[in-house]
C-alpha atoms as a PDB file:
ATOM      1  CA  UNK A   1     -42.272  57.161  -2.592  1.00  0.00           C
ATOM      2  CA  UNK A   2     -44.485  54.663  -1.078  1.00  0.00           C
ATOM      3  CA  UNK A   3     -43.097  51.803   1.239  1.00  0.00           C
ATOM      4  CA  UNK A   4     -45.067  48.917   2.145  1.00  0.00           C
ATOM      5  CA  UNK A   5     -43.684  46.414   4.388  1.00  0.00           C
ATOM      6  CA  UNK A   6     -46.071  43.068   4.032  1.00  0.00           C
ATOM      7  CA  UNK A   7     -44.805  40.967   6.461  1.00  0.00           C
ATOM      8  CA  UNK A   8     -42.304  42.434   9.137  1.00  0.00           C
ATOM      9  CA  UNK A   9     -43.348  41.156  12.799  1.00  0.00           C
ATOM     10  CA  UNK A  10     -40.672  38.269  12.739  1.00  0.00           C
ATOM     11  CA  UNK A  11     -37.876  40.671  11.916  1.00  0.00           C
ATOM     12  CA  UNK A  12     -39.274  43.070  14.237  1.00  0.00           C
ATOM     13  CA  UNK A  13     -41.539  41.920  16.794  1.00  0.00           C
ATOM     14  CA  UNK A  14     -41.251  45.050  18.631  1.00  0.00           C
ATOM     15  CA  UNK A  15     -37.029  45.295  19.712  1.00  0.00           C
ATOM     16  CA  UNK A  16     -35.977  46.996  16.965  1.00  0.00           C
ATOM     17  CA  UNK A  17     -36.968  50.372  15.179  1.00  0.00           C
ATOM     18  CA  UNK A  18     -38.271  51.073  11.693  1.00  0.00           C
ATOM     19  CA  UNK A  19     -37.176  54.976  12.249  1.00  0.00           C
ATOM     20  CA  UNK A  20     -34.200  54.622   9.212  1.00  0.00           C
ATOM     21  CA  UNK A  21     -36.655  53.418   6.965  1.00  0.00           C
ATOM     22  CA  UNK A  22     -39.076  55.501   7.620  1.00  0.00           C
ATOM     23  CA  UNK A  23     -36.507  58.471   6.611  1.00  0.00           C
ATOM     24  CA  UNK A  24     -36.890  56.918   2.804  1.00  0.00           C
ATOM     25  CA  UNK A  25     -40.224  57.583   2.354  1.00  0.00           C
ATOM     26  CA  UNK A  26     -44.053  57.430   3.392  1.00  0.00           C
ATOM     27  CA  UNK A  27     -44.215  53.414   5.176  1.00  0.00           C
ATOM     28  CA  UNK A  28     -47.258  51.143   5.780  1.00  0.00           C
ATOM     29  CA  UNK A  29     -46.304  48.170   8.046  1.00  0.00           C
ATOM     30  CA  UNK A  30     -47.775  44.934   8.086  1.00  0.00           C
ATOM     31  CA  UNK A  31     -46.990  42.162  10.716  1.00  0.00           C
ATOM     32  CA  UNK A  32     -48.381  39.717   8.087  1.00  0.00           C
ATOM     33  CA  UNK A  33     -50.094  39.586   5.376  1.00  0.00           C
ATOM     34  CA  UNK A  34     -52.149  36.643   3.816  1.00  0.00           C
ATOM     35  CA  UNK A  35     -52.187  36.106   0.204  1.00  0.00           C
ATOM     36  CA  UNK A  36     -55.295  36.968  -0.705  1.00  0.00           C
ATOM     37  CA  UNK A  37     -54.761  40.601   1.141  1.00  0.00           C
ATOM     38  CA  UNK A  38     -51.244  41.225  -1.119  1.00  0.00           C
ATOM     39  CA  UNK A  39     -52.783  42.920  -3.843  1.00  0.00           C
ATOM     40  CA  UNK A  40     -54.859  45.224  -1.684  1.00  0.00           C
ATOM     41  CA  UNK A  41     -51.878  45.970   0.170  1.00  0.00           C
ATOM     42  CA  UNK A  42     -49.547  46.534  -2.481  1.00  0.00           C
ATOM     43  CA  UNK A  43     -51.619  47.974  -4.658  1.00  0.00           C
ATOM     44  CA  UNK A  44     -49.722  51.717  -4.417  1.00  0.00           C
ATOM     45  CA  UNK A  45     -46.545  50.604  -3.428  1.00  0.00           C
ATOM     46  CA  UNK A  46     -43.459  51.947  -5.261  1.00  0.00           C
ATOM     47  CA  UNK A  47     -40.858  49.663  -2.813  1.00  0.00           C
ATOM     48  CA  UNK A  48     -42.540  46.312  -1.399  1.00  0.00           C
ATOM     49  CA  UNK A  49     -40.968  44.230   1.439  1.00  0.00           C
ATOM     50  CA  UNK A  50     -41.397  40.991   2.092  1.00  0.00           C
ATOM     51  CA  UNK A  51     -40.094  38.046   4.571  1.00  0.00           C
ATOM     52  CA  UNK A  52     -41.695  34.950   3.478  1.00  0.00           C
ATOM     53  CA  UNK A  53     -45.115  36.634   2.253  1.00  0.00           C
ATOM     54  CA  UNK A  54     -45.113  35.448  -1.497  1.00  0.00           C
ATOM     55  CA  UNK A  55     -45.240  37.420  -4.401  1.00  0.00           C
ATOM     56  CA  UNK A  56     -46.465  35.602  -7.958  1.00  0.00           C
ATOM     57  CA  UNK A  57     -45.921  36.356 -11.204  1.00  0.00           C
ATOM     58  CA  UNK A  58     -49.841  37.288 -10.991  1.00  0.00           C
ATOM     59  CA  UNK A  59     -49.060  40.032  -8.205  1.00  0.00           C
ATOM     60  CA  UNK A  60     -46.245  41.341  -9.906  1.00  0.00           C
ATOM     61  CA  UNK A  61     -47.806  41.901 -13.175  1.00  0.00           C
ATOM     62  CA  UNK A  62     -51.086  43.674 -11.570  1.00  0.00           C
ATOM     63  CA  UNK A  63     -49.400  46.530  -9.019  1.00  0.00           C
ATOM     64  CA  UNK A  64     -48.500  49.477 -12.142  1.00  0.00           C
ATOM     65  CA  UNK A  65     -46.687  51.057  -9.512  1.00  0.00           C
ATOM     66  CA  UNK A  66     -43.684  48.944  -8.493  1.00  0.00           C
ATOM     67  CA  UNK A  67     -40.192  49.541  -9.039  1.00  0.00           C
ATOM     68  CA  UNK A  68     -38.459  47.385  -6.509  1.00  0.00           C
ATOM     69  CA  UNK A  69     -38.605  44.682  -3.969  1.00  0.00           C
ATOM     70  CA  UNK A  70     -36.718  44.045  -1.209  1.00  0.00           C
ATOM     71  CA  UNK A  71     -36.458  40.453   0.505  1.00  0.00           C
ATOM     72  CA  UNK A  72     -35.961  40.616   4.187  1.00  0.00           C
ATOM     73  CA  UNK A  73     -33.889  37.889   4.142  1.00  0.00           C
ATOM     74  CA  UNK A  74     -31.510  35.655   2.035  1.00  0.00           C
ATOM     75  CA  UNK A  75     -33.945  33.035   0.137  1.00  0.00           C
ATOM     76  CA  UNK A  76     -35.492  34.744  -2.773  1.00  0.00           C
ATOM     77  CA  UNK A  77     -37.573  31.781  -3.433  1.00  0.00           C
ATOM     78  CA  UNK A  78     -40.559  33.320  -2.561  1.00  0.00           C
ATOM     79  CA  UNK A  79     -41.037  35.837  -5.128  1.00  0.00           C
ATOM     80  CA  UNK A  80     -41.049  35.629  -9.189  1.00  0.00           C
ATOM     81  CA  UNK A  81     -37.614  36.694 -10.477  1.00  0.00           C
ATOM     82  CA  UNK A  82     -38.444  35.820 -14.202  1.00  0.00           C
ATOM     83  CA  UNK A  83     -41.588  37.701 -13.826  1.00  0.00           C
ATOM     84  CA  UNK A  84     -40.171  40.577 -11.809  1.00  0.00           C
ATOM     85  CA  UNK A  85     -37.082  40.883 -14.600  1.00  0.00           C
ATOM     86  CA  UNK A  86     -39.235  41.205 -17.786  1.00  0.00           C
ATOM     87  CA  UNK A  87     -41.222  44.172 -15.738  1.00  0.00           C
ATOM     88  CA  UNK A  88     -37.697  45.703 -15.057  1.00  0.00           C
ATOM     89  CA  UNK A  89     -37.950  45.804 -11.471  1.00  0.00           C
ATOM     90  CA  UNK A  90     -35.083  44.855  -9.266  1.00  0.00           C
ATOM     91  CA  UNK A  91     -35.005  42.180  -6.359  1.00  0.00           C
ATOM     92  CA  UNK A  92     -32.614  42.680  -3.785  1.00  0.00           C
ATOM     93  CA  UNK A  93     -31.852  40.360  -0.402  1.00  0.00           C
ATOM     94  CA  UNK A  94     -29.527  40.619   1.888  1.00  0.00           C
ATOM     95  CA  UNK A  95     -26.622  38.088   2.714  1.00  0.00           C
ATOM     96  CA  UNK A  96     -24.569  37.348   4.806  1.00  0.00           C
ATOM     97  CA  UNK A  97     -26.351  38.910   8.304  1.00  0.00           C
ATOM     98  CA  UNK A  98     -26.748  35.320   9.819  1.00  0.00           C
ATOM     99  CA  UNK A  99     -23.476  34.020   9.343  1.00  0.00           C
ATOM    100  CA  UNK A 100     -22.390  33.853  13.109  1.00  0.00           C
ATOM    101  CA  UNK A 101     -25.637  33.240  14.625  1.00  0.00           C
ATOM    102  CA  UNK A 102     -26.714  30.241  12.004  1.00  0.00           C
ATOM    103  CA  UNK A 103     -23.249  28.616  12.892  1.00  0.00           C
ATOM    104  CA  UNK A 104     -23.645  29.158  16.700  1.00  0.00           C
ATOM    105  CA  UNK A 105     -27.257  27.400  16.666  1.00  0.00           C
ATOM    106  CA  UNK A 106     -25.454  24.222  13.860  1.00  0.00           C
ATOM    107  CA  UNK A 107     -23.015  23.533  16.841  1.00  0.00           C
ATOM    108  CA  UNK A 108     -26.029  23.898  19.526  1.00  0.00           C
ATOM    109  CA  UNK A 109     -28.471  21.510  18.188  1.00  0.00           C
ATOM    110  CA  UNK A 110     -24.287  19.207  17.538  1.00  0.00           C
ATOM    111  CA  UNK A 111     -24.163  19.655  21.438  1.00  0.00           C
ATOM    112  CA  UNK A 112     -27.923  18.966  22.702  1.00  0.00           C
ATOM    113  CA  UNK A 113     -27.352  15.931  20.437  1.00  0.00           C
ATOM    114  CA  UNK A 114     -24.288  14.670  21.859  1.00  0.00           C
ATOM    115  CA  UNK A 115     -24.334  15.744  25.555  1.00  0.00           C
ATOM    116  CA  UNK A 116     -28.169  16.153  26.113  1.00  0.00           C
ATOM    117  CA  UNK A 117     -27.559  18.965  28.447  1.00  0.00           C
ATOM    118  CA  UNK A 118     -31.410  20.056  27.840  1.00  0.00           C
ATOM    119  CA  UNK A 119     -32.681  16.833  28.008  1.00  0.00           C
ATOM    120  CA  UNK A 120     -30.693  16.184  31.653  1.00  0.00           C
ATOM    121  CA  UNK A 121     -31.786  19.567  33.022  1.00  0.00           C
ATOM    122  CA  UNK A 122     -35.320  18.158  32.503  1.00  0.00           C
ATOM    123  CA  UNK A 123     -35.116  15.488  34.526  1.00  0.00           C
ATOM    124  CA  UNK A 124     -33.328  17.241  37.324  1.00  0.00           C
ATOM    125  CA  UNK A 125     -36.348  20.049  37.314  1.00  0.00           C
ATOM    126  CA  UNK A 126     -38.771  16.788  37.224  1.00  0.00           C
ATOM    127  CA  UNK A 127     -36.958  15.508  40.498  1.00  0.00           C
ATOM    128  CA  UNK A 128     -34.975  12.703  39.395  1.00  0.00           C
ATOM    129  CA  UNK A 129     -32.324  14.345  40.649  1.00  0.00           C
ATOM    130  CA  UNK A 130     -33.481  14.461  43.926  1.00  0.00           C
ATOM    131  CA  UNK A 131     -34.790  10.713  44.163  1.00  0.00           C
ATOM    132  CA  UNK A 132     -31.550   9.374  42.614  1.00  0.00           C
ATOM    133  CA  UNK A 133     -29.521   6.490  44.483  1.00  0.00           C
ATOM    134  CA  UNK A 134     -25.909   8.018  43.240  1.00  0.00           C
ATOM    135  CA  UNK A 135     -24.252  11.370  42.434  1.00  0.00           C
ATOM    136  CA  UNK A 136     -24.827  11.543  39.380  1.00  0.00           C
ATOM    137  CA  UNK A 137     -26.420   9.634  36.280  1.00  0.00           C
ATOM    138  CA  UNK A 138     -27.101  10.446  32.369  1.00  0.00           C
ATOM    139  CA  UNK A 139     -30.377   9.084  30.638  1.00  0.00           C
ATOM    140  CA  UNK A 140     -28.464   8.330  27.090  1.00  0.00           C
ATOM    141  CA  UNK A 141     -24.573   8.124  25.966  1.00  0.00           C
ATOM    142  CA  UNK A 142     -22.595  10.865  25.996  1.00  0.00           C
ATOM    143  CA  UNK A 143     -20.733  11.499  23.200  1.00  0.00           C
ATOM    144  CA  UNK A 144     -17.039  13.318  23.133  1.00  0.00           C
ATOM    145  CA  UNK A 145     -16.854  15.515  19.842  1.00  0.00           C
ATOM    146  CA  UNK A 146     -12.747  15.562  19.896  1.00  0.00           C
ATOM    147  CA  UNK A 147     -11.419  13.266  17.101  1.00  0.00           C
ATOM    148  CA  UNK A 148     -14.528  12.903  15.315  1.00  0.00           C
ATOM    149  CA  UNK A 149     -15.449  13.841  11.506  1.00  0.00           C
ATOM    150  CA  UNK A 150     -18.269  16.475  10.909  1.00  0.00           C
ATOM    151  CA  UNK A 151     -18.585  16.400   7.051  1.00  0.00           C
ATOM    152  CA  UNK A 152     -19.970  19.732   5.651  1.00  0.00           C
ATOM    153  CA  UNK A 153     -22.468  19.758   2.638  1.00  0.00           C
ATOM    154  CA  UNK A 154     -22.018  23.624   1.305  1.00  0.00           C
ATOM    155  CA  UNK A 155     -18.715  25.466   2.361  1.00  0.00           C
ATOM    156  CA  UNK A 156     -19.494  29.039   2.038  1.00  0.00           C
ATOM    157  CA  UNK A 157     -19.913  31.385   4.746  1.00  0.00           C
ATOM    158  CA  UNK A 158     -22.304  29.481   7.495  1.00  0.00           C
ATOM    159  CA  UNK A 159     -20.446  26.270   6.227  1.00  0.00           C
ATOM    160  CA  UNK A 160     -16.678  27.692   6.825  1.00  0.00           C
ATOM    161  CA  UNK A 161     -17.749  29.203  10.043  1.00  0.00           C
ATOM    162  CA  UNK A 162     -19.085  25.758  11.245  1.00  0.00           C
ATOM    163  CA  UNK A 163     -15.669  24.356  10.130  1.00  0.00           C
ATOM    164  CA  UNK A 164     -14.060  26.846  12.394  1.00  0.00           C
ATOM    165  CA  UNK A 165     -16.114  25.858  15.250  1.00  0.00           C
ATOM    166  CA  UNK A 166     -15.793  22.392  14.631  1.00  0.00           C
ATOM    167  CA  UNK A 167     -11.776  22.527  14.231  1.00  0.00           C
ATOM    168  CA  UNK A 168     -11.730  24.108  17.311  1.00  0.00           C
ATOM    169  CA  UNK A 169     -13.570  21.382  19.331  1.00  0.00           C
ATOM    170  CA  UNK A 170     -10.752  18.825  17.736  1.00  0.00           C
ATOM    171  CA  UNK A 171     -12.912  17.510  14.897  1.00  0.00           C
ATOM    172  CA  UNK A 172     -11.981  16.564  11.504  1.00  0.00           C
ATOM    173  CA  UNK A 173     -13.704  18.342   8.899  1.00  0.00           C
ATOM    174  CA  UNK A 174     -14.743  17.501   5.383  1.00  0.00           C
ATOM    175  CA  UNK A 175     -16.351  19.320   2.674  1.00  0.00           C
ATOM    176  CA  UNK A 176     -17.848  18.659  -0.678  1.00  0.00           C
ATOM    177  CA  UNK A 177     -17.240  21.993  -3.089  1.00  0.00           C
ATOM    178  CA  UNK A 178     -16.514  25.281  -1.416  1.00  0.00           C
ATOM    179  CA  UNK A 179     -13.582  27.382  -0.854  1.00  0.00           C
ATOM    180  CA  UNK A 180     -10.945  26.446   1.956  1.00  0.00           C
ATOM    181  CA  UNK A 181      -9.317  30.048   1.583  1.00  0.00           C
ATOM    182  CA  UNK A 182     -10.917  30.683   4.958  1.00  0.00           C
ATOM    183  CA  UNK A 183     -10.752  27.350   6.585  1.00  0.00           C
ATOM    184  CA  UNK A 184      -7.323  25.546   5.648  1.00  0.00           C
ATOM    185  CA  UNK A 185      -8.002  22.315   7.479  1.00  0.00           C
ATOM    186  CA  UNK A 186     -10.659  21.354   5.962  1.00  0.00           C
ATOM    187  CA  UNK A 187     -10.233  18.641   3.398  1.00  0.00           C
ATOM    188  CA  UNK A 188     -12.320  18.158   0.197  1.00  0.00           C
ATOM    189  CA  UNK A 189     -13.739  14.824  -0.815  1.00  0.00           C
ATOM    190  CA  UNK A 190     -16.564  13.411  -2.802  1.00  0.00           C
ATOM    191  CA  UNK A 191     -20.100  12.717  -1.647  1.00  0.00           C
ATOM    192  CA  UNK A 192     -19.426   9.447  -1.080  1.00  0.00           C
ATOM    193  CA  UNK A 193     -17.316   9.407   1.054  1.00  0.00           C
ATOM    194  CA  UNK A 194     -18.740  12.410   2.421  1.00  0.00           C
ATOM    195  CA  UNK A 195     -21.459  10.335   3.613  1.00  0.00           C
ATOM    196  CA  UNK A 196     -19.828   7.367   4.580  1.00  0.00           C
ATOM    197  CA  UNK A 197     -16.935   9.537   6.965  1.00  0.00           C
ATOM    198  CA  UNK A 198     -18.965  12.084   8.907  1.00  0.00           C
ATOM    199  CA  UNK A 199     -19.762  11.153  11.613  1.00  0.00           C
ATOM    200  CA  UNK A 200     -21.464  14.541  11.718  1.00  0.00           C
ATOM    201  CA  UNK A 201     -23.403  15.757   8.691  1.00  0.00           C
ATOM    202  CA  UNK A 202     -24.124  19.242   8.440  1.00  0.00           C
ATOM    203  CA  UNK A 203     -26.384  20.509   5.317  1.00  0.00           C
ATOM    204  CA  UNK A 204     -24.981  24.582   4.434  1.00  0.00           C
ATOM    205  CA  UNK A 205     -26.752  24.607   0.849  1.00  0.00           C
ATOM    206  CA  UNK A 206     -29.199  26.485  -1.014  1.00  0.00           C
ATOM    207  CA  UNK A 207     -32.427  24.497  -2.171  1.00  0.00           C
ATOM    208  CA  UNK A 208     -32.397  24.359  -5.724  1.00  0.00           C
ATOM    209  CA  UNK A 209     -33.391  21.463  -8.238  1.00  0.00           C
ATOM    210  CA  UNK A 210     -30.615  19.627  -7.965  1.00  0.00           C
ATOM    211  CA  UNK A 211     -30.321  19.572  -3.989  1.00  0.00           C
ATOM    212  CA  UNK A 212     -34.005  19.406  -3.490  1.00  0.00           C
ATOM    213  CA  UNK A 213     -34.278  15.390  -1.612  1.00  0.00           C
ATOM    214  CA  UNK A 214     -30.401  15.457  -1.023  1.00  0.00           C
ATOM    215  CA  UNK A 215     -31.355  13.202   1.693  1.00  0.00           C
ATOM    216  CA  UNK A 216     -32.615  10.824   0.847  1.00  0.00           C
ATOM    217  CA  UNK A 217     -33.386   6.889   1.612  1.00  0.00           C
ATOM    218  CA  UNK A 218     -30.410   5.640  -0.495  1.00  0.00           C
ATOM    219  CA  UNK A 219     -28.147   8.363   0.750  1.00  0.00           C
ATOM    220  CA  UNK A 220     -28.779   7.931   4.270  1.00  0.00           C
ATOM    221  CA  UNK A 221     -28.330   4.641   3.678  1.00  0.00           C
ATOM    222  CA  UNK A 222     -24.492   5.555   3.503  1.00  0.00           C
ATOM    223  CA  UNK A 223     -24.028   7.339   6.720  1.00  0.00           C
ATOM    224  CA  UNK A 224     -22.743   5.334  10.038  1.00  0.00           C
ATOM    225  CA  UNK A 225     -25.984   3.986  11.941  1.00  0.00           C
ATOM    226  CA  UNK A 226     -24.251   5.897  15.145  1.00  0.00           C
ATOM    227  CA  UNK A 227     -23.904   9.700  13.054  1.00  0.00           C
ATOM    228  CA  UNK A 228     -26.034  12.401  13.550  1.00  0.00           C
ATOM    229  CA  UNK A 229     -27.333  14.848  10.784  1.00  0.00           C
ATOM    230  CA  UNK A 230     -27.882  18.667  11.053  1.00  0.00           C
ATOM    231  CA  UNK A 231     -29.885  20.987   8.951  1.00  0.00           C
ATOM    232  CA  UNK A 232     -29.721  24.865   9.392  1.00  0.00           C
ATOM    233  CA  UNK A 233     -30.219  25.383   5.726  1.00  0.00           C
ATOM    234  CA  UNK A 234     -34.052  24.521   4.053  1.00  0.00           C
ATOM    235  CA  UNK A 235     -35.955  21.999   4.824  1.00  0.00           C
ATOM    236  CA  UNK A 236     -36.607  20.803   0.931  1.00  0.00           C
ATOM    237  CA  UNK A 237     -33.217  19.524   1.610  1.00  0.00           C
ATOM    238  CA  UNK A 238     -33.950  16.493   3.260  1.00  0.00           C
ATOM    239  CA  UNK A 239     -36.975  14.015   2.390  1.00  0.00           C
ATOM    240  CA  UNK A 240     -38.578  13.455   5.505  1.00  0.00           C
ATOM    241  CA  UNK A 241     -39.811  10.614   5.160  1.00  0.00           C
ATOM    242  CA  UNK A 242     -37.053   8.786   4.415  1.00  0.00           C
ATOM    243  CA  UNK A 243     -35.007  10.581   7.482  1.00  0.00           C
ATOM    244  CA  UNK A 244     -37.712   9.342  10.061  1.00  0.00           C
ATOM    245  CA  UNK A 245     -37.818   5.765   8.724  1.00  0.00           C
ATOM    246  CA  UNK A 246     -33.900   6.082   9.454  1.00  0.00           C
ATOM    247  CA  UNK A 247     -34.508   7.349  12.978  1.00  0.00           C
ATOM    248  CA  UNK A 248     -36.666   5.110  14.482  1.00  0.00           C
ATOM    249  CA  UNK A 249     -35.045   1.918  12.766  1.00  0.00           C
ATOM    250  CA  UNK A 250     -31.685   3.068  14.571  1.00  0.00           C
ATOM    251  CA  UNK A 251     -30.071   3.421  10.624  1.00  0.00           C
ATOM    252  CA  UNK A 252     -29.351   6.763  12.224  1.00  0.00           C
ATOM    253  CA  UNK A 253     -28.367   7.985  15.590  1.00  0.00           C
ATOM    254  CA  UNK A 254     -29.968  11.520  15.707  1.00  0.00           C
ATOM    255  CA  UNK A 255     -30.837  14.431  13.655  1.00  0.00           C
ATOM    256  CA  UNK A 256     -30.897  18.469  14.763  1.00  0.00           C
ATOM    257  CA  UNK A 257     -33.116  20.430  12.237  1.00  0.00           C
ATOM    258  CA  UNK A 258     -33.804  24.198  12.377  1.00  0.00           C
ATOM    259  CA  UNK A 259     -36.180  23.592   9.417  1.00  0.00           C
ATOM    260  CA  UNK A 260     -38.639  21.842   7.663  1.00  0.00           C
ATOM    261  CA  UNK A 261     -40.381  21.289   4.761  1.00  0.00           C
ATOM    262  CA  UNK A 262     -43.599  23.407   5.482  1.00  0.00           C
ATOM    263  CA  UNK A 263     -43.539  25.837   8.085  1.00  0.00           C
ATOM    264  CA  UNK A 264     -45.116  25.843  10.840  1.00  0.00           C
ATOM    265  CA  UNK A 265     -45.230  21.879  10.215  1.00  0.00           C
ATOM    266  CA  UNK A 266     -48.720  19.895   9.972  1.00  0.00           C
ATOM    267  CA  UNK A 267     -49.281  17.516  12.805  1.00  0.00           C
ATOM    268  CA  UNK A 268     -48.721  14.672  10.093  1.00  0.00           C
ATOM    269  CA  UNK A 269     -44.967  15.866   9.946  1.00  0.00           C
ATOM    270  CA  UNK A 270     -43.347  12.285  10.649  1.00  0.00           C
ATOM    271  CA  UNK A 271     -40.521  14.090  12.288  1.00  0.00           C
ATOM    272  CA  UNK A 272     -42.651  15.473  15.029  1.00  0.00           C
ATOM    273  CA  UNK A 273     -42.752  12.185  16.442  1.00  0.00           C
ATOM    274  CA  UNK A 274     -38.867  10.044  15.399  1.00  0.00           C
ATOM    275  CA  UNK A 275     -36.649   8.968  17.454  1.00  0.00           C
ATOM    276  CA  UNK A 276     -34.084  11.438  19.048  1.00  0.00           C
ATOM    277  CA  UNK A 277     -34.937  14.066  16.374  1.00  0.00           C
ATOM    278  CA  UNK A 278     -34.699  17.773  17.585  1.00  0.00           C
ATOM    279  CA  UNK A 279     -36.414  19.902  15.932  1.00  0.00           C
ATOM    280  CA  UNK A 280     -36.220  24.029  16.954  1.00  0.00           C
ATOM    281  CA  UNK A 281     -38.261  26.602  15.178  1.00  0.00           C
ATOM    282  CA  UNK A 282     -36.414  28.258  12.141  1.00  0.00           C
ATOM    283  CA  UNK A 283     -34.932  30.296  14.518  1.00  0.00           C
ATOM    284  CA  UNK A 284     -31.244  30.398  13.781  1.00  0.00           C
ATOM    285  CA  UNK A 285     -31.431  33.500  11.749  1.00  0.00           C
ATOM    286  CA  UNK A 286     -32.772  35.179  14.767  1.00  0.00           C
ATOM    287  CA  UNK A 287     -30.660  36.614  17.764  1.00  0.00           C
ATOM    288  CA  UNK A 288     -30.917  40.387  17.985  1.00  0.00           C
ATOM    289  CA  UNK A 289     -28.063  41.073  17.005  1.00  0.00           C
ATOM    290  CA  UNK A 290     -28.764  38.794  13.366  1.00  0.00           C
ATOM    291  CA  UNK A 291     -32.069  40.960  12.804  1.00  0.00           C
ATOM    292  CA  UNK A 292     -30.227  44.211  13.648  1.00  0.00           C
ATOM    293  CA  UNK A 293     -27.712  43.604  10.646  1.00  0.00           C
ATOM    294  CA  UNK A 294     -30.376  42.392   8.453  1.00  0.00           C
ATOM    295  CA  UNK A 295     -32.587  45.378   9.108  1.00  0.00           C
ATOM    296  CA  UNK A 296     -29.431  47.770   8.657  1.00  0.00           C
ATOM    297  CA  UNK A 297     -28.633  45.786   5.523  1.00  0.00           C
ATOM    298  CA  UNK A 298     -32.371  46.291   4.193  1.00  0.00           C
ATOM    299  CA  UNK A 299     -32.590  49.741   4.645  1.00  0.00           C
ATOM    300  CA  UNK A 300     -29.449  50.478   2.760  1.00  0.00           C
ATOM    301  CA  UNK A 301     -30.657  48.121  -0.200  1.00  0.00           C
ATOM    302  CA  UNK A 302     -33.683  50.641  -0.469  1.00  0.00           C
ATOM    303  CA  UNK A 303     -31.544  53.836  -0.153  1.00  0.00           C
ATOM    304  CA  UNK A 304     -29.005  52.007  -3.178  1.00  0.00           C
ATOM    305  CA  UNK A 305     -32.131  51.661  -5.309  1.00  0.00           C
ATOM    306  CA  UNK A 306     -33.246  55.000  -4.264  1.00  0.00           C
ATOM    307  CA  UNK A 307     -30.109  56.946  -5.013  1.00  0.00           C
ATOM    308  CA  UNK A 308     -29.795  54.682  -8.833  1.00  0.00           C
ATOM    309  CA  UNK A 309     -26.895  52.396  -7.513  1.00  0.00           C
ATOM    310  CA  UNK A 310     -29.146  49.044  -6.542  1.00  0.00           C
ATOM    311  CA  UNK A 311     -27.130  46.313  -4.793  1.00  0.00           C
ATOM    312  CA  UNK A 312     -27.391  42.931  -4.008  1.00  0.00           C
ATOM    313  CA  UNK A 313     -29.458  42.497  -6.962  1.00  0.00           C
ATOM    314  CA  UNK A 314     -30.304  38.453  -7.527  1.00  0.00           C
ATOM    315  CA  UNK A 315     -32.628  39.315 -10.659  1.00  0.00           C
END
């Protein structure tokens, strides 16, 4: 049994150890892979793994030897179901690793928005500080979160544990669609009103057709000109454009993204430059302890394939 890894250096940049899946079978790693090396590189595999490494209809059609593949992460988007389903080989990724560590970094981008605590220790390490006239001073408004609304576009897992957070710091939550079985005090609305409440909006969706653009000129149009919008999610969600017009004509107070729409972004991102728009790496899925479940989780997706009990099957 022949495991190729194509792309593993952002799961694994060194902290963690491949030993349990090395147990399965013979392994070739690959930090990355470009796309014209995939077919090379796959061309014996039996189990292929892949991050964000794509893998077309095309490539999946011309390896003979291929029985399963394994996303290292949630998003399947990157590889051909349809194509992968009429060849009778599985696609498994794993869910749910992220939860806590996606929610901590929602409410961190929330805070660095409303209390500019990295923004202030800036200044302080660039001396103004030290040349100030009083005791103390703050470059923009700070903003108490207790009593506000954070509205929450996708209540599942990341989405309830946000609402937990957020309940806890005495805000009002709202939610359109989800389950409240795990957070009670939220209340459900429409998108309307969604929009028009929050004075936080939070995006906890999966891209798909009909949330591709979800913001969007007219919807932003809804939102209070002093809210702030989050995305942790994809960055497909949001048309950029449209979100940096809103920015830098004050239509918006602030946005915290973990994403974008291309990744790394081109220069010509419009985001790169708004107004009070912070913008982190796609790194919320990240802390140690995150990559240590979704290794874990990985591993034991190839052994259930191995063994003729495959789980978290999305094909």
């Amino acid at each position: 049994m022949k495991i190729v890894v194509l792309d593993g250096y952002t799961l694994n940049p060194g902290d963690l150890s491949w030993d349990d899946l090395k147990s399965l079978g013979s392994c070739e790693f690959h930090e990355r892979t470009p796309p014209d090396q995939v077919p090379g590189r796959a061309a014996e595999a039996d189990v292929l793994l892949t991050n964000k490494t794509e893998l077309t209809r095309e490539h999946i059609q011309n390896l003979p030897n291929l029985k399963y593949i394994g996303v290292l992460a949630t998003g399947t988007n990157i590889v051909d179901l349809a194509a992968a389903r009429e060849r009778g080989i599985p696609v498994a990724n794993v869910p749910a690793y992220g939860t806590s560590s996606v929610a901590q970094t929602t409410i961190a981008l929330l805070l660095e928005l409303t209390q500019n605590v990295g923004l202030h220790s800036q200044t302080v390490h660039d001396g103004r500080w030290t040349a100030n006239r009083d005791w103390c001073y703050w470059e923009r408004p700070l903003i108490e979160l207790d009593g506000l609304t954070m509205g929450i576009f996708g209540l599942g897992r990341i989405g309830t544990a946000v609402a937990n957070i957020a309940t806890a710091l005495g805000m009002e939550v709202l939610a359109w669609k989800g389950s409240s079985r795990l957070a009670p005090r939220v209340r459900f609305t429409d998108m309307n009103f969604l929009f028009r409440q929050s004075d936080v909006l939070t995006l906890h969706c999966p891209l798909t057709t009909e949330t591709k653009h979800l913001i969007n000129a007219e919807r932003l149009s809804w939102m209070k000109p002093t809210s702030f919008l989050l995305n942790t999610s994809r960055g497909q969600l949001v048309d950029e454009n449209a979100l940096a017009d809103a920015l830098n004509s004050d239509r918006l107070a602030g946005a915290g993204l973990d994403v974008l729409s291309v990744e790394p972004p081109p220069v010509t991102n419009p985001l790169l430059t708004a107004k009070n728009c912070i913008i982190t790496p796609h790194l919320a899925w990240a802390t140690k302890a995150a990559r240590s479940r979704l290794m874990q989780m990985a591993v034991e997706n190839v052994r259930a394939f191995l063994t003729g009990k495959p789980q978290n099957v999305v094909n």
